[in-house]
C-alpha atoms as a PDB file:
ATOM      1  CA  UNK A   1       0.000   0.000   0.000  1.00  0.00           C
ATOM      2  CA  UNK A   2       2.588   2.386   0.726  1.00  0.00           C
ATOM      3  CA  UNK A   3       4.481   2.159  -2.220  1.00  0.00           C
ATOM      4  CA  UNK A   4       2.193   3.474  -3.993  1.00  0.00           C
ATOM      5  CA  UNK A   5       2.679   6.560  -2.781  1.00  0.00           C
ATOM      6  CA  UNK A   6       5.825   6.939  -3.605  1.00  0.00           C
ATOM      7  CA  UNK A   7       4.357   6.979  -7.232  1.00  0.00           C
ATOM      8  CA  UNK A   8       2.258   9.774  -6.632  1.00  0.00           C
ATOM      9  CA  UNK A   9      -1.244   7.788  -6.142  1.00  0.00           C
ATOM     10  CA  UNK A  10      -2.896   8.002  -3.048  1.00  0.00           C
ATOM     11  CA  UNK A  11      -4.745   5.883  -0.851  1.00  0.00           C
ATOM     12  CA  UNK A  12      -7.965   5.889   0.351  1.00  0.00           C
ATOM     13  CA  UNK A  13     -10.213   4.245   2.701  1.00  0.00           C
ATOM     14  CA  UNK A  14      -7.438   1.507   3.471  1.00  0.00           C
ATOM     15  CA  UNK A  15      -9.386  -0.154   6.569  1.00  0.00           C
ATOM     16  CA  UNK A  16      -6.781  -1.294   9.315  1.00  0.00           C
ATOM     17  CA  UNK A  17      -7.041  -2.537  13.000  1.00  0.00           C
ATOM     18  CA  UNK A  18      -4.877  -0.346  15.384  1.00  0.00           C
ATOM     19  CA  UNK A  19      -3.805  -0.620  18.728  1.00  0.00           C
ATOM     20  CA  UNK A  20      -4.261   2.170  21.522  1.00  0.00           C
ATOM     21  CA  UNK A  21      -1.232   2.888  23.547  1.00  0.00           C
ATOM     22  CA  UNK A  22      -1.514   0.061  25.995  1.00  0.00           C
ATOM     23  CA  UNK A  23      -5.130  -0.020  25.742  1.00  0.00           C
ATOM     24  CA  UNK A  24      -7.199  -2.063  23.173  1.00  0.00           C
ATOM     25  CA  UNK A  25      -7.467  -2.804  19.371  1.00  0.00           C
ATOM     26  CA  UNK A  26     -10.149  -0.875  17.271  1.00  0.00           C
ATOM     27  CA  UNK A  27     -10.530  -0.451  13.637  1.00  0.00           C
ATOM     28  CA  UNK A  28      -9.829   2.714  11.580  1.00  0.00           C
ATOM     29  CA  UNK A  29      -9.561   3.992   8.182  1.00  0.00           C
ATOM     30  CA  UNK A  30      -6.761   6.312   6.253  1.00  0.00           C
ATOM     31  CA  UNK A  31      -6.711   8.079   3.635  1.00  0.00           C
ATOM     32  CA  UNK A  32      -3.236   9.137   2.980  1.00  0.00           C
ATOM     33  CA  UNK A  33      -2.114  11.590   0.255  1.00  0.00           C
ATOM     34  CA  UNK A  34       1.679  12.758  -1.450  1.00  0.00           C
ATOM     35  CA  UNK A  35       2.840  16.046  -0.634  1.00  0.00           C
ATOM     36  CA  UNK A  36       5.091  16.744  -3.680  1.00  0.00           C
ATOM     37  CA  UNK A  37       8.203  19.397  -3.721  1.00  0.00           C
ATOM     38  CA  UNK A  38       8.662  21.910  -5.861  1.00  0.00           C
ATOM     39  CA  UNK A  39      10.456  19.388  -8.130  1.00  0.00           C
ATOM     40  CA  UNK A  40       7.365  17.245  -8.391  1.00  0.00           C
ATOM     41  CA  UNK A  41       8.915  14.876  -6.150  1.00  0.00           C
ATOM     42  CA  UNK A  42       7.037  13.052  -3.232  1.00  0.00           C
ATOM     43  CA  UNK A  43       8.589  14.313  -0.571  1.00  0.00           C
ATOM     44  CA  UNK A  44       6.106  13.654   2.627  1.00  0.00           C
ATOM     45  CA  UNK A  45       2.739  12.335   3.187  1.00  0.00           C
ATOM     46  CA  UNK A  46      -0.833  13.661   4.567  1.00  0.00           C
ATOM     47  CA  UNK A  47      -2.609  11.337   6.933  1.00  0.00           C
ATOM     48  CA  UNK A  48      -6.073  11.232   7.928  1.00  0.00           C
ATOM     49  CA  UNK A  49      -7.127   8.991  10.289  1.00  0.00           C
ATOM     50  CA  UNK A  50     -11.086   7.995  11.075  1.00  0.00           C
ATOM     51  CA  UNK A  51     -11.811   5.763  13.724  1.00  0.00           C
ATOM     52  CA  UNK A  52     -14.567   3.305  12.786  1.00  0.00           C
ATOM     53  CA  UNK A  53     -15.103   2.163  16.262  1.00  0.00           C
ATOM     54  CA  UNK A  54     -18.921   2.250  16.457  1.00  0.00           C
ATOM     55  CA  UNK A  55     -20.494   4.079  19.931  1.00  0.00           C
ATOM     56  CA  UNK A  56     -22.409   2.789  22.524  1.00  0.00           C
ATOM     57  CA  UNK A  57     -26.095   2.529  20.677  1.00  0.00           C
ATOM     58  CA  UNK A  58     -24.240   1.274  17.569  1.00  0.00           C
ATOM     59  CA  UNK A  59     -23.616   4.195  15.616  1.00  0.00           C
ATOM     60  CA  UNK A  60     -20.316   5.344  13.586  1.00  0.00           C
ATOM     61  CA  UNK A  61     -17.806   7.656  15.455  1.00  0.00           C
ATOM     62  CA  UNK A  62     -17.965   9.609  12.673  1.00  0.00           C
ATOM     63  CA  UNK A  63     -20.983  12.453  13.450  1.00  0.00           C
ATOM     64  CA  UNK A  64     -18.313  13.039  16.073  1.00  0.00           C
ATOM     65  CA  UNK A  65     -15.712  13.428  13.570  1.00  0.00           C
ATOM     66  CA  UNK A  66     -17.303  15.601  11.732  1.00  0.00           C
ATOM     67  CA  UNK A  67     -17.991  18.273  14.680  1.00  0.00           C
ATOM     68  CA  UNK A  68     -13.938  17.840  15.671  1.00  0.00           C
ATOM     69  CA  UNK A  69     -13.027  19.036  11.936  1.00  0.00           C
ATOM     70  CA  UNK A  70     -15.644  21.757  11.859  1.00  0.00           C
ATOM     71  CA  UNK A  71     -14.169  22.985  15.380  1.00  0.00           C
ATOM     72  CA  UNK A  72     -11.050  22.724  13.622  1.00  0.00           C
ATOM     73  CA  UNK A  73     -11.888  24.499  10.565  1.00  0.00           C
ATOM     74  CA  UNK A  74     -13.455  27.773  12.681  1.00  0.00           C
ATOM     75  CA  UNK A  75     -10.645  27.726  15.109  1.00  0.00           C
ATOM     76  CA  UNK A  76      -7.279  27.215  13.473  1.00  0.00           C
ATOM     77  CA  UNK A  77      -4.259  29.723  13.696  1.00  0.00           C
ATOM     78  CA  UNK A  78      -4.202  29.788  10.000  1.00  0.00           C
ATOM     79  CA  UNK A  79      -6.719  31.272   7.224  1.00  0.00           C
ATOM     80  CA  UNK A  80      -8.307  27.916   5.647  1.00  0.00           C
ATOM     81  CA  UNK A  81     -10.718  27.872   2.137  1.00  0.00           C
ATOM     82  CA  UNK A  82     -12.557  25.479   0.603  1.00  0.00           C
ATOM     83  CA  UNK A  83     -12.714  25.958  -3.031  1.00  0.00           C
ATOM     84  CA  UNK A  84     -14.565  24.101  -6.034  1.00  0.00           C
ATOM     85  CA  UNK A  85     -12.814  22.991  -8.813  1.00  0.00           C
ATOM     86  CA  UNK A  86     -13.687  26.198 -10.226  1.00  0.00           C
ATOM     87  CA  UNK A  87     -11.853  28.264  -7.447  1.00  0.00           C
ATOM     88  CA  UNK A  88     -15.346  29.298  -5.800  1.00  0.00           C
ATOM     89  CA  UNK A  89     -15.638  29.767  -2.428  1.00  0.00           C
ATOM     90  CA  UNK A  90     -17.290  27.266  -0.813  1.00  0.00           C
ATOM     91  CA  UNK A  91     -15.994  27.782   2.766  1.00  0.00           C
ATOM     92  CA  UNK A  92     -13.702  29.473   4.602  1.00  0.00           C
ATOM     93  CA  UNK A  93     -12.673  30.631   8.149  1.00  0.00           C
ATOM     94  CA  UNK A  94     -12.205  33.485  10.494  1.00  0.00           C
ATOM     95  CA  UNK A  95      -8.448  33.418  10.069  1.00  0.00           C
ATOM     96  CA  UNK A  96      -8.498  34.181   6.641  1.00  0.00           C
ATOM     97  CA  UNK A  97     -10.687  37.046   7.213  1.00  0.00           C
ATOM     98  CA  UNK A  98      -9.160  38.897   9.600  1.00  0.00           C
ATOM     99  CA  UNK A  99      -5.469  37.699   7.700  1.00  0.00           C
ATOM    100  CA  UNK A 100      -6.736  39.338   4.171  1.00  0.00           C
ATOM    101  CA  UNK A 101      -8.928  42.144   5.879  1.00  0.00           C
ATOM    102  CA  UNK A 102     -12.197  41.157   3.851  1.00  0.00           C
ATOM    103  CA  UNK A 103     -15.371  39.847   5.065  1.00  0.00           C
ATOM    104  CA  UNK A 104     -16.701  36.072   4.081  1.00  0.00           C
ATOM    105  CA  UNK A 105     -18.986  37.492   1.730  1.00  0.00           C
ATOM    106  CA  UNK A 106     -16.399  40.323  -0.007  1.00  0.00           C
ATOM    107  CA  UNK A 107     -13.866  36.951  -0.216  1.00  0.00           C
ATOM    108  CA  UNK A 108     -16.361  34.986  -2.015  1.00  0.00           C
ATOM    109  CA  UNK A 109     -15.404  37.365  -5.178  1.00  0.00           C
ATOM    110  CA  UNK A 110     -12.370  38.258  -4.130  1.00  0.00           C
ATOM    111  CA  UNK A 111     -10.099  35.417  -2.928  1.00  0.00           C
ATOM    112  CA  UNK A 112      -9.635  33.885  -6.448  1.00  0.00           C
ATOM    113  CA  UNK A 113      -8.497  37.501  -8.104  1.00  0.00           C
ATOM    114  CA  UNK A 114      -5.831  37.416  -5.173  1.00  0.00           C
ATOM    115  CA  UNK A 115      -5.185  33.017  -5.972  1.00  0.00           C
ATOM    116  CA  UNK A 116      -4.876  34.760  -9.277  1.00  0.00           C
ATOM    117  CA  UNK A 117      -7.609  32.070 -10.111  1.00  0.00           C
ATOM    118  CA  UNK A 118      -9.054  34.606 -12.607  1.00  0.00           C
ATOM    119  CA  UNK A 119      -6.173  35.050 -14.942  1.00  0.00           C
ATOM    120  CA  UNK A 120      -3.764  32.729 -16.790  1.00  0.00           C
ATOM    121  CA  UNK A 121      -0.802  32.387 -15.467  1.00  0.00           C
ATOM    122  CA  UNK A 122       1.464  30.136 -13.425  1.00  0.00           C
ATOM    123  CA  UNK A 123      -0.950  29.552 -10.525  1.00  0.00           C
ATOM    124  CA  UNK A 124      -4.364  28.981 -12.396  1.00  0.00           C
ATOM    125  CA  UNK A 125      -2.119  26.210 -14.677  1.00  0.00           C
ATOM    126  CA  UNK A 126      -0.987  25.167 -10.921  1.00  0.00           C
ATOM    127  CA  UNK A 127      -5.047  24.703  -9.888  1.00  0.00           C
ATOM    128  CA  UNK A 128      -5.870  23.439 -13.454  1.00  0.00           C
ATOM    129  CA  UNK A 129      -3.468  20.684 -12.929  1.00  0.00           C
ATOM    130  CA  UNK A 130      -4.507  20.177  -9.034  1.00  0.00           C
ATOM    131  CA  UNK A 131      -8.149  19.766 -10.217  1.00  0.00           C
ATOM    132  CA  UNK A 132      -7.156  17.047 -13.292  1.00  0.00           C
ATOM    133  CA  UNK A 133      -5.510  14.914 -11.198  1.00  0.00           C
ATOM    134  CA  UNK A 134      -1.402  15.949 -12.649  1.00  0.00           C
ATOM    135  CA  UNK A 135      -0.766  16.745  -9.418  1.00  0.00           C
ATOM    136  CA  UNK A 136      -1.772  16.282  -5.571  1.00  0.00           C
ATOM    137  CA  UNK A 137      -0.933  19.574  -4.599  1.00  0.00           C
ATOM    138  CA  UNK A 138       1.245  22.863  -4.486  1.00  0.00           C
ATOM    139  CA  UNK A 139       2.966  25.587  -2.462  1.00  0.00           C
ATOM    140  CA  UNK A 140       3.502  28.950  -3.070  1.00  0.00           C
ATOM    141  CA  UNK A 141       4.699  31.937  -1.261  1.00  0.00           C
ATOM    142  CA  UNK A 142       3.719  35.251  -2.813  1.00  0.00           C
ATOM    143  CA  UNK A 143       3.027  38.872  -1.896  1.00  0.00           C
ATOM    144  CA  UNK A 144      -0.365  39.604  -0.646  1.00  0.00           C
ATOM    145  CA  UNK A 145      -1.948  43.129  -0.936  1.00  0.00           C
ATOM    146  CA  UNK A 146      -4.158  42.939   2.486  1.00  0.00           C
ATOM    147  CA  UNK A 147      -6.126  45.801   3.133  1.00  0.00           C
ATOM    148  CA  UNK A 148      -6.093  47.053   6.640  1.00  0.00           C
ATOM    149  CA  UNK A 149      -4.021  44.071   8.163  1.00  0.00           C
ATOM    150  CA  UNK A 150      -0.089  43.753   8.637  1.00  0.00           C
ATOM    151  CA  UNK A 151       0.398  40.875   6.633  1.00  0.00           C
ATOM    152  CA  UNK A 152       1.958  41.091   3.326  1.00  0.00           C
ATOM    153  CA  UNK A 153       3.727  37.532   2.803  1.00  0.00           C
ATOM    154  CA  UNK A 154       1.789  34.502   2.829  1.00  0.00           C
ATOM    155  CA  UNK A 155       2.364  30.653   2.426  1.00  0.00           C
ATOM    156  CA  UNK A 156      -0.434  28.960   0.515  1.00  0.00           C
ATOM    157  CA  UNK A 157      -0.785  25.416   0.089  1.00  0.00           C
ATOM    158  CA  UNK A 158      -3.618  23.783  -1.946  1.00  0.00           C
ATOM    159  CA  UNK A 159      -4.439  20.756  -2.025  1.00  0.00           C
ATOM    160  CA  UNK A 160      -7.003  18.483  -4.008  1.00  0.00           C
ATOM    161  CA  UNK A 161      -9.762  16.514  -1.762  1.00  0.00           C
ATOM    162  CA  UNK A 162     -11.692  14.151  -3.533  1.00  0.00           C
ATOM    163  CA  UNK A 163     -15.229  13.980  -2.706  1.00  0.00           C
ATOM    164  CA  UNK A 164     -17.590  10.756  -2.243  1.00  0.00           C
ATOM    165  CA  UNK A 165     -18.599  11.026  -6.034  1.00  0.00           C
ATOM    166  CA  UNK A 166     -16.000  11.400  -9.038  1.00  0.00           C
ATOM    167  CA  UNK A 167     -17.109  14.832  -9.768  1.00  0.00           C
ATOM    168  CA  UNK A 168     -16.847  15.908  -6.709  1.00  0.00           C
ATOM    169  CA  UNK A 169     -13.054  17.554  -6.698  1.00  0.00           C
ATOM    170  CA  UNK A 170     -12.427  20.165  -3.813  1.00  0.00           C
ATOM    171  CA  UNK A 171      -9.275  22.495  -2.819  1.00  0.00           C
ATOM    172  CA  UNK A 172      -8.435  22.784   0.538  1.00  0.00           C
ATOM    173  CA  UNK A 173      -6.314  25.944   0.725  1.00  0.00           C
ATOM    174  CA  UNK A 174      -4.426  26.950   3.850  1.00  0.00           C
ATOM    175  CA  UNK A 175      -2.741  30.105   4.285  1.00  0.00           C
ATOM    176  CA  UNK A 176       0.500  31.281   6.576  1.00  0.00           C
ATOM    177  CA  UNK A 177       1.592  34.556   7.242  1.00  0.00           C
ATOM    178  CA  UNK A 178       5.175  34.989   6.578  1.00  0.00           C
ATOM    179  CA  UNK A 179       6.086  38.470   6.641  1.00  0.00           C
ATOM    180  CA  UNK A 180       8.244  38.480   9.529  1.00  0.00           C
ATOM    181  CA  UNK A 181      10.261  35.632   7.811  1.00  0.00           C
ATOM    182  CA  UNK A 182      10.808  37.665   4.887  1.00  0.00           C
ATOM    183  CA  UNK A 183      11.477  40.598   6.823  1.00  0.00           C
ATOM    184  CA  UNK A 184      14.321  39.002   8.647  1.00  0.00           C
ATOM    185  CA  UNK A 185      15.428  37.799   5.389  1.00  0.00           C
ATOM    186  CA  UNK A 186      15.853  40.968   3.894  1.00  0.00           C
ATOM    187  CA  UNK A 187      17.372  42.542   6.844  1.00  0.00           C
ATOM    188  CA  UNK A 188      20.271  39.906   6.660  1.00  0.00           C
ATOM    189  CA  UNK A 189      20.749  40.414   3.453  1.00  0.00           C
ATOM    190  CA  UNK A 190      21.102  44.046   3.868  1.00  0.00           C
ATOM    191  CA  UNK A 191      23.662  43.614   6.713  1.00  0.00           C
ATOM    192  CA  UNK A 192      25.868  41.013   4.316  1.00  0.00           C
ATOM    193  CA  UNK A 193      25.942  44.026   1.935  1.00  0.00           C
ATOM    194  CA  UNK A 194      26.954  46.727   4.550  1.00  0.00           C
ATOM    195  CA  UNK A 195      29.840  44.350   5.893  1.00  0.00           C
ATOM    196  CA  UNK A 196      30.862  43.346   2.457  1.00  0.00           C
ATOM    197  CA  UNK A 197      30.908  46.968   1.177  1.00  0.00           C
END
């Protein structure tokens, strides 16, 4: 199963029985997807783990689940989107809002003009290619012009999610602020020049 991966294919639903940290056995699935390089190389590995062990009337874990990811969605450190395999807005979080300095409903229009969704270019060829299948996903850093907020750096990494039915092909975009790293870059840079000069 896992050599697969190292292919580029991913893996999904692959039912397994685990063991608890000196506790007992239960049965899970994973779905477990490449993260590729810039080179196209695989060069680590997204896991998701659900636990099928049923509750005490009987029922899947996974309502449960569900809430968890949904807590995670709203309250993560980072912006988060979910995008259609158009680039439309389908979901995003608070993060991302007050990162960007737009309302949800301003970001619905404009988060794919600042993807650069909208245009051709590098990264709509980058989402093209995400959405067909070429590739699993991509990173790129880039400059962001935020209104009203101090980030101007970000991080993004998009990645496909494939839904229950085949035409069902999602982005999940996450977003870091990185200006501070790119400030300290440039400020060693500039004292390199001074003592080389």
């Amino acid at each position: 199963q896992l050599r697969q991966l190292q292919s580029g294919k991913s893996i999904k639903n692959w039912q397994v029985q685990l063991r608890r940290w000196r506790g007992s056995c239960f049965d899970a699935s994973f779905t477990v997807t490449p993260v590729r390089g810039s080179q196209g190389k695989v060069v680590g590995l997204r896991w998701q783990l659900q636990d099928l062990t049923p509750d005490q009337n009987g029922n899947s874990t996974e309502p449960q689940n569900t809430r968890l990811f949904c807590s995670m969605f709203e309250n993560a450190a980072i912006g988060i989107a979910l995008l259609d395999n158009q680039g439309r807005v389908i979901k995003l979080n608070q993060a991302l809002q007050e990162m960007l300095g737009y309302s949800s409903k301003e970001l619905q229009s404009v988060l794919p003009e600042l993807l650069n969704l909208d245009k051709a270019g590098v990264e709509s060829a980058m989402f093209q290619q995400l959405m067909t299948g070429k590739r699993c996903s991509y990173q790129w850093e880039k400059r962001f012009l935020a209104q009203n907020t101090p980030m101007q750096w970000g991080r993004l990494t998009v990645s496909r999610v494939q839904g229950s039915h085949v035409e069902s092909t999602f982005a999940f975009c996450t977003l870091e602020d990185v200006t501070e790293l790119h400030q300290l870059k440039a400020a060693q840079e500039q004292t390199i020049k001074q003592q080389q000069a």
